[in-house]
C-alpha atoms as a PDB file:
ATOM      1  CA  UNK A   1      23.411 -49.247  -3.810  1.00  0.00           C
ATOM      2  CA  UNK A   2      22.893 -47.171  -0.882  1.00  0.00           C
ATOM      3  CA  UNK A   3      19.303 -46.754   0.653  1.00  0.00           C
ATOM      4  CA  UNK A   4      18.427 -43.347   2.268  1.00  0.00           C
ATOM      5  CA  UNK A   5      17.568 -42.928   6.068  1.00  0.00           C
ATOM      6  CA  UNK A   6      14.108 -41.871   4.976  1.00  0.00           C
ATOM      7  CA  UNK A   7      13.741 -44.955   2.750  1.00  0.00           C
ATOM      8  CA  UNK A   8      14.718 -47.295   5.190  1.00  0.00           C
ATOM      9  CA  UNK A   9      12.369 -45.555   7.784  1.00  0.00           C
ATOM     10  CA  UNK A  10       9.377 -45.890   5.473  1.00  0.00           C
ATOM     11  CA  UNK A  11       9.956 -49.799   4.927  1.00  0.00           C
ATOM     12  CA  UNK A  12      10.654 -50.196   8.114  1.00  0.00           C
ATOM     13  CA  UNK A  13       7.526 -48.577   9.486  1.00  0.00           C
ATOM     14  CA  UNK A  14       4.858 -49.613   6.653  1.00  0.00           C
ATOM     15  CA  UNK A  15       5.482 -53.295   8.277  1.00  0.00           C
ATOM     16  CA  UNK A  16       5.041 -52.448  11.805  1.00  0.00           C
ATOM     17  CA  UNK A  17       1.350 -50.541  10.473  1.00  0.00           C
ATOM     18  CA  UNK A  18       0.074 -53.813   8.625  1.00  0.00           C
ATOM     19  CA  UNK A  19       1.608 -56.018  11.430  1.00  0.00           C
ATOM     20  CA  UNK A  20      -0.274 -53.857  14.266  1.00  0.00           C
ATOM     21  CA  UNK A  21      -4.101 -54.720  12.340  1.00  0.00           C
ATOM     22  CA  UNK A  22      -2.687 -58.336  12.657  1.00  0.00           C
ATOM     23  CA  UNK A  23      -3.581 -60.954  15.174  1.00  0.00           C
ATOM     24  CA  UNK A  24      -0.572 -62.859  15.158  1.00  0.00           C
ATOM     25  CA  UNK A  25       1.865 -60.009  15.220  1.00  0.00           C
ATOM     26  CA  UNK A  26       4.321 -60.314  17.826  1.00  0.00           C
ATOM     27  CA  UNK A  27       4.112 -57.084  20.224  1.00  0.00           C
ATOM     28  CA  UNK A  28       7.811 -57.400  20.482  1.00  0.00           C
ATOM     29  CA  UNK A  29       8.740 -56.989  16.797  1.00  0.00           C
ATOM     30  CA  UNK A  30       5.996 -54.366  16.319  1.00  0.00           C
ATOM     31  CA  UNK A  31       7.707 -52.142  19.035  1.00  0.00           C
ATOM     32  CA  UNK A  32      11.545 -52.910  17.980  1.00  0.00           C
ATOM     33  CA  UNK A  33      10.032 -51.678  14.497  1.00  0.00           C
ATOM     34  CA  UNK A  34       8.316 -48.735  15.875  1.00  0.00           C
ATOM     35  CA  UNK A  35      11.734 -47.680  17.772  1.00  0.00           C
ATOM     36  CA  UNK A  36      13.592 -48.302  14.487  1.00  0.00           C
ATOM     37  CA  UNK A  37      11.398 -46.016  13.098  1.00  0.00           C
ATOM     38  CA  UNK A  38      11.945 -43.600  15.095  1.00  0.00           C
ATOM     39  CA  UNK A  39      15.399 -43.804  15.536  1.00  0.00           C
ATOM     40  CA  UNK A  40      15.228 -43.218  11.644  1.00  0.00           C
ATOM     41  CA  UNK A  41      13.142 -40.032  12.067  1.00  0.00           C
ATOM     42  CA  UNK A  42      15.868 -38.769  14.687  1.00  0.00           C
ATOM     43  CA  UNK A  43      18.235 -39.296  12.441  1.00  0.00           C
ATOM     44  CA  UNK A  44      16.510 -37.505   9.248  1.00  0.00           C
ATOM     45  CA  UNK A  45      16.227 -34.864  12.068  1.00  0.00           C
ATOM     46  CA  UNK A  46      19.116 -34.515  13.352  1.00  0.00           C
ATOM     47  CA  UNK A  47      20.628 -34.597  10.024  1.00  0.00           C
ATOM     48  CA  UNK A  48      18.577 -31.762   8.333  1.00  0.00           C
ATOM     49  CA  UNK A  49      19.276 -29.199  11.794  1.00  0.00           C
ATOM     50  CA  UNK A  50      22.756 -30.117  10.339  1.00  0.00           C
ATOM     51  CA  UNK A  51      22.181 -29.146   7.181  1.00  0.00           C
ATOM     52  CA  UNK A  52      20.544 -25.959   7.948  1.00  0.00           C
ATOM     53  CA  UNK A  53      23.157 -24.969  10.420  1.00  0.00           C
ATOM     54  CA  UNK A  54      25.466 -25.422   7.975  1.00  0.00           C
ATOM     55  CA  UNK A  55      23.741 -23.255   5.375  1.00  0.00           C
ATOM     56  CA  UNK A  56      23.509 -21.124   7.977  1.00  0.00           C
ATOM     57  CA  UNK A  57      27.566 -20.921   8.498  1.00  0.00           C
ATOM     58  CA  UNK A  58      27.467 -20.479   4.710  1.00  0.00           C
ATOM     59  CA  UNK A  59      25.517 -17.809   4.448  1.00  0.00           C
ATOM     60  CA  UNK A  60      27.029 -15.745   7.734  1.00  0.00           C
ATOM     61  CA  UNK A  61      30.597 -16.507   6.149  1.00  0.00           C
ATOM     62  CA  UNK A  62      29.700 -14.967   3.283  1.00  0.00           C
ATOM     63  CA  UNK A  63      27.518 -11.548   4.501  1.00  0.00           C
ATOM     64  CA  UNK A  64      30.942 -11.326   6.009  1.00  0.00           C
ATOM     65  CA  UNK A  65      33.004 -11.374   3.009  1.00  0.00           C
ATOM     66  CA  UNK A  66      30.332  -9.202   1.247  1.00  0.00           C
ATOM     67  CA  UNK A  67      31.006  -6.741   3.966  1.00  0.00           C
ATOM     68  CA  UNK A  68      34.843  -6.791   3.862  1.00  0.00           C
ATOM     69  CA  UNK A  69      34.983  -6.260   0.179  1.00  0.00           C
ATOM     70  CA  UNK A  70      32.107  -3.962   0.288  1.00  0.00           C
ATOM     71  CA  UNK A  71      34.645  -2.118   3.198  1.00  0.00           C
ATOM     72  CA  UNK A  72      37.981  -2.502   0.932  1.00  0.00           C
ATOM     73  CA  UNK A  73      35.954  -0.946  -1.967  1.00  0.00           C
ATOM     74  CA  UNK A  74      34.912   1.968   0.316  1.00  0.00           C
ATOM     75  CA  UNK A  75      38.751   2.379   1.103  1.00  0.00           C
ATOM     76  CA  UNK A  76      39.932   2.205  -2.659  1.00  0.00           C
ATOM     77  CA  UNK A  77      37.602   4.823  -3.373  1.00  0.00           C
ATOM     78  CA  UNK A  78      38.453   7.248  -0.498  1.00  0.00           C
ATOM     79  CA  UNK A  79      42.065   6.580  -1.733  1.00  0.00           C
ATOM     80  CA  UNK A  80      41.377   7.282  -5.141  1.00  0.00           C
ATOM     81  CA  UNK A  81      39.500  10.368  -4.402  1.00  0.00           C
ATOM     82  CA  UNK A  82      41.917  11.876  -2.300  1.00  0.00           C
ATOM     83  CA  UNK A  83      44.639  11.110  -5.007  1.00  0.00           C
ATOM     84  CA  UNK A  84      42.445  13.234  -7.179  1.00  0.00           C
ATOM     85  CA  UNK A  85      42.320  15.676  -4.807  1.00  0.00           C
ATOM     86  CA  UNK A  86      46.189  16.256  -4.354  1.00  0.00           C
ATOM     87  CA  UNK A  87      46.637  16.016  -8.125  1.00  0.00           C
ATOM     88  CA  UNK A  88      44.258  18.165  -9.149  1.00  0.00           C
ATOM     89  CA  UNK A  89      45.786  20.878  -6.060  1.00  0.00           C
ATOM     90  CA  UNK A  90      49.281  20.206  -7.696  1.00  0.00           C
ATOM     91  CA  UNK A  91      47.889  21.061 -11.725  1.00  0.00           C
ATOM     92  CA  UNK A  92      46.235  24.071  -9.663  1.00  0.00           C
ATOM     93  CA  UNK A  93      49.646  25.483  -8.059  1.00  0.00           C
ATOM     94  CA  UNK A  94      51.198  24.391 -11.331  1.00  0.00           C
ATOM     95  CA  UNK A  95      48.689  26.574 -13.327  1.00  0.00           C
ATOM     96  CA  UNK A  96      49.284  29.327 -11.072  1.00  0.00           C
ATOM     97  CA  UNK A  97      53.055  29.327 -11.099  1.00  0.00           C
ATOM     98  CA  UNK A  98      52.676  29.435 -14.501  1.00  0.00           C
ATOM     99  CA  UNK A  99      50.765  32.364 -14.807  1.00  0.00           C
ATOM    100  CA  UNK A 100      52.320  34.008 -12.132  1.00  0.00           C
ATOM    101  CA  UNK A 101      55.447  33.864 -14.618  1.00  0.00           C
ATOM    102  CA  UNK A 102      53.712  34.732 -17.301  1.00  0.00           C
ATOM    103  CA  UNK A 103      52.361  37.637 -16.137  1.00  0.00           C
ATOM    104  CA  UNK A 104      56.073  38.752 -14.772  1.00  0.00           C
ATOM    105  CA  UNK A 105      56.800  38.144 -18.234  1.00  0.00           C
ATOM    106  CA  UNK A 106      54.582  40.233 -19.442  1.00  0.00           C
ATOM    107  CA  UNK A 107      55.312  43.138 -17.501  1.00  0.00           C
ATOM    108  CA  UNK A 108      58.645  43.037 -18.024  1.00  0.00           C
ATOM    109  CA  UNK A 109      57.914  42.962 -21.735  1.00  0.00           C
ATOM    110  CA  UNK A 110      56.017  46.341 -21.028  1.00  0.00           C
ATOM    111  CA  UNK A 111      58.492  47.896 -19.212  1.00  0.00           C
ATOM    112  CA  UNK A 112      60.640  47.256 -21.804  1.00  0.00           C
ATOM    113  CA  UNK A 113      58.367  48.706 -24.518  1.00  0.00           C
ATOM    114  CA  UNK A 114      58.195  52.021 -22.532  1.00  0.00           C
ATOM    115  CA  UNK A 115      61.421  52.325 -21.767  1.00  0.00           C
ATOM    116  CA  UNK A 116      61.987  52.032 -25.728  1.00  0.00           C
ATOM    117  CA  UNK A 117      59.595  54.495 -26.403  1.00  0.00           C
ATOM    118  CA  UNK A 118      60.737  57.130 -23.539  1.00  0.00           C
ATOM    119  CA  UNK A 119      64.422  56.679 -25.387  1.00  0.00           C
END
């Protein structure tokens, strides 16, 4: 079973308290206990700055991916769009060919008409 830093500081430091009301306590044991101690709190320190840096990482890396597929999406769309663009200028010229030729059509079909009826 493992035993956290904090744990072990705790027990380590409730000791040294009852020891330092004490007449017999040994000044040398109450001072390797209160160094223990707080080479425990170092550690818990030192250990959560860790933590939080790395959250920290986390949450930089990803804003940055956010941004990059936030910035691919802005590209797919300005592709997209100007795909619909040139289509919709292509069924445009297509329309107006098509017109334009039926509209020849037609007057062709009137000339013809009144050149029927002059004969």
């Amino acid at each position: 079973m493992r035993i956290s830093t904090l744990t072990m500081a705790i027990c380590l430091a409730l000791p040294a308290g009852f020891a330092a009301g004490s007449a017999s306590a040994d000044p040398s044991t109450t001072a390797a206990r209160t160094q223990a101690a707080q080479a425990a709190q170092n550690k818990i320190a030192r250990e959560q700055r860790a933590a939080q840096d790395q959250i920290a990482r986390e949450q930089q890396q990803a804003v940055e991916q956010m941004e990059r597929e936030q910035q691919q999406a802005v590209e797919q769309m300005k592709r997209e769009q100007q795909q619909a663009v040139e289509q919709m200028k292509r069924e445009q010229e297509q329309a107006i060919e098509r017109a334009r030729r039926e509209q020849e059509q037609a007057i062709k079909q009137m000339e013809k008409e009144q050149q029927n009826a002059v004969e």
